[in-house]
Protein backbone atom coordinates (compact mmCIF):
# COMPACT_ATOMS: atom_id res chain seq x y z
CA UNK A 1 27.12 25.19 79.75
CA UNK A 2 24.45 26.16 82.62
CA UNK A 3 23.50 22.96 85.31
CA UNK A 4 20.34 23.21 84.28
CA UNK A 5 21.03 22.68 80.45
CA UNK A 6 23.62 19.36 81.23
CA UNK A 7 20.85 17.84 83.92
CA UNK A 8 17.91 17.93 81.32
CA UNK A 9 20.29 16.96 78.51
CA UNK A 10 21.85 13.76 80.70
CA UNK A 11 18.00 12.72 81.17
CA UNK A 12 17.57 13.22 78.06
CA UNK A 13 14.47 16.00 78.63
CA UNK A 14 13.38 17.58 75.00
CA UNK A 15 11.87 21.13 75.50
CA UNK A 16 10.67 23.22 73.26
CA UNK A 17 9.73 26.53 75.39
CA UNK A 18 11.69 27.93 77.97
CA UNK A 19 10.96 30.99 80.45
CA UNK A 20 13.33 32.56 83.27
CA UNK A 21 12.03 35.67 84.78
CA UNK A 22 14.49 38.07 85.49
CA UNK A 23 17.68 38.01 83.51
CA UNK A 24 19.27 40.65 84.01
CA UNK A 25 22.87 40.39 81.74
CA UNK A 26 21.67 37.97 78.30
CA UNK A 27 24.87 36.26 78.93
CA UNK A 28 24.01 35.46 82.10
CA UNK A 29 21.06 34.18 81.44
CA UNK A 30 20.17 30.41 82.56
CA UNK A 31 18.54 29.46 79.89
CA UNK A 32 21.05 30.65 77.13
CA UNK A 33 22.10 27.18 75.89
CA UNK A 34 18.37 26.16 75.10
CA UNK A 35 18.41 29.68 73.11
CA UNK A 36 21.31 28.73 71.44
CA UNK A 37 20.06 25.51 70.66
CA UNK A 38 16.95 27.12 69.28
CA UNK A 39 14.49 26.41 71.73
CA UNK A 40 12.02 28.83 72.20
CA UNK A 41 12.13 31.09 74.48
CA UNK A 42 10.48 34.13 76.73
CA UNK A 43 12.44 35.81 78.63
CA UNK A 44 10.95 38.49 81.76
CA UNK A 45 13.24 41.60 82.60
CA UNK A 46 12.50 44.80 84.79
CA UNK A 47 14.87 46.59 83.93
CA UNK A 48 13.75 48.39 80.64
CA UNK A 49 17.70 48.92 79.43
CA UNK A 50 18.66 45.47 80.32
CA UNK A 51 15.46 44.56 78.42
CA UNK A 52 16.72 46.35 75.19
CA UNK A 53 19.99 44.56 75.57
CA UNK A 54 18.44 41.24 76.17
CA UNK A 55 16.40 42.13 72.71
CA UNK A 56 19.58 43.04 70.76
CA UNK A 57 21.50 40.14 72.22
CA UNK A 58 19.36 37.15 71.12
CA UNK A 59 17.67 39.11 68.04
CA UNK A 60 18.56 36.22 65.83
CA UNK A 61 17.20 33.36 68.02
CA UNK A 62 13.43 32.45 68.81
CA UNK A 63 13.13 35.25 71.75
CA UNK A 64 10.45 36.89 73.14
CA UNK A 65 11.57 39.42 75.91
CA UNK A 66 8.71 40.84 78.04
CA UNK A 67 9.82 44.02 79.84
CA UNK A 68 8.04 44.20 83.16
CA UNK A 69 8.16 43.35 86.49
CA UNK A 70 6.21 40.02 87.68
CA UNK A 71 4.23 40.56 90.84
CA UNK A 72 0.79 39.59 92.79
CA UNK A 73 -1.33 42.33 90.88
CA UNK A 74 -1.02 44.00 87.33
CA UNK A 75 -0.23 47.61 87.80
CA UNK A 76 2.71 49.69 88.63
CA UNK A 77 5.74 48.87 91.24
CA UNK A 78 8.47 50.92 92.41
CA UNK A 79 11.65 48.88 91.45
CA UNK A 80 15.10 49.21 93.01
CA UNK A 81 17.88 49.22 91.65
CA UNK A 82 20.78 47.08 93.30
CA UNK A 83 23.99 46.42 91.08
CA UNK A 84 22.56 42.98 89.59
CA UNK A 85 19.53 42.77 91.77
CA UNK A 86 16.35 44.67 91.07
CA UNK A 87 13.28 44.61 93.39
CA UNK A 88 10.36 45.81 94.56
CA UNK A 89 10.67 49.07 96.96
CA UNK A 90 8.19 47.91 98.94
CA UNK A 91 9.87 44.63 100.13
CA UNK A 92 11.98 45.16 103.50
CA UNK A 93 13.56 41.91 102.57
CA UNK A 94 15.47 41.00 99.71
CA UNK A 95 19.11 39.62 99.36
CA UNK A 96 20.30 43.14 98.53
CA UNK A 97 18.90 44.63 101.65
CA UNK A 98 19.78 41.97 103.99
CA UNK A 99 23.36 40.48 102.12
CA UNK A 100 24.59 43.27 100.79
CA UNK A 101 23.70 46.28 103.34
CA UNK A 102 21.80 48.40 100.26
CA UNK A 103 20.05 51.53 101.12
CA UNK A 104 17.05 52.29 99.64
CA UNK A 105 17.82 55.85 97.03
CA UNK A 106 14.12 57.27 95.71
CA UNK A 107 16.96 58.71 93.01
CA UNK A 108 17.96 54.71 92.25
CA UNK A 109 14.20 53.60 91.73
CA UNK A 110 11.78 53.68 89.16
CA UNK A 111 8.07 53.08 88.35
CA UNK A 112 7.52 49.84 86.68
CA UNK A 113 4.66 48.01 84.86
CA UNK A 114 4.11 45.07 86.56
CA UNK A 115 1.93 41.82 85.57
CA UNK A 116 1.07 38.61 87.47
CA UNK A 117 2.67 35.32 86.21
CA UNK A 118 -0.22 34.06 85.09
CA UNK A 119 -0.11 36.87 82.31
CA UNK A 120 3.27 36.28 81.48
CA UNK A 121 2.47 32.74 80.67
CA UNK A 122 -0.43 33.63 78.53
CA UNK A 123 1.77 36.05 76.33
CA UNK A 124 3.85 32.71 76.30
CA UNK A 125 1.39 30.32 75.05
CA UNK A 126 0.19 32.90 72.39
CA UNK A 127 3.65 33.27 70.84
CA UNK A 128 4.00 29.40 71.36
């Protein structure tokens, strides 16, 4: 059971919509005992691979998964790719650049769709 799941539960918070933006594994996720609870939930992943698996994973809860990358503009954005971490090229400082010493590969990148939160939220509310 996530923190997050056994604060809201101890203060006895109801919700019936959750959102985490950037998943990456499904059972890593920090919203998966709302999911399995059946809360609703929408769930934002980069990676399109990890997105399918995040898909197949919850398929028989109340998921939404929204493959794309969340940033300032809607567009495109390079992504890296960083064991768990994934992040935009164009940042010189992220926790995989500065923690764990990763060198940028244009061969470990790819072109992304990207959308500002404020979109994501909107897809949210109209699934709601």
């Amino acid at each position: 059971m996530t923190q997050l799941y056994r604060k809201l539960q101890a203060k006895n918070i109801a919700l019936k919509h959750v959102c985490e933006v950037g998943v990456y594994l499904p059972e890593t996720s920090n919203v998966i005992d709302f999911i399995k609870n059946n809360i609703k939930a929408t769930l934002v992943e980069a990676d399109p691979n990890i997105a399918k698996q995040i898909q197949e994973y919850y398929k028989p809860y109340n998921v939404t998964v929204i493959p794309c990358a969340v940033w300032d503009i809607n567009g495109t954005l390079t992504l890296s790719r960083a064991a768990s971490s994934t992040f935009a090229t164009e940042l010189h400082h992220t926790p995989a650049l500065i923690n764990d010493g990763y060198i940028i590969r244009i061969t470990k990148t790819t072109l992304m769709l990207n959308v500002r939160y404020s979109r994501i939220l909107m897809m949210a509310l109209l699934t709601y």
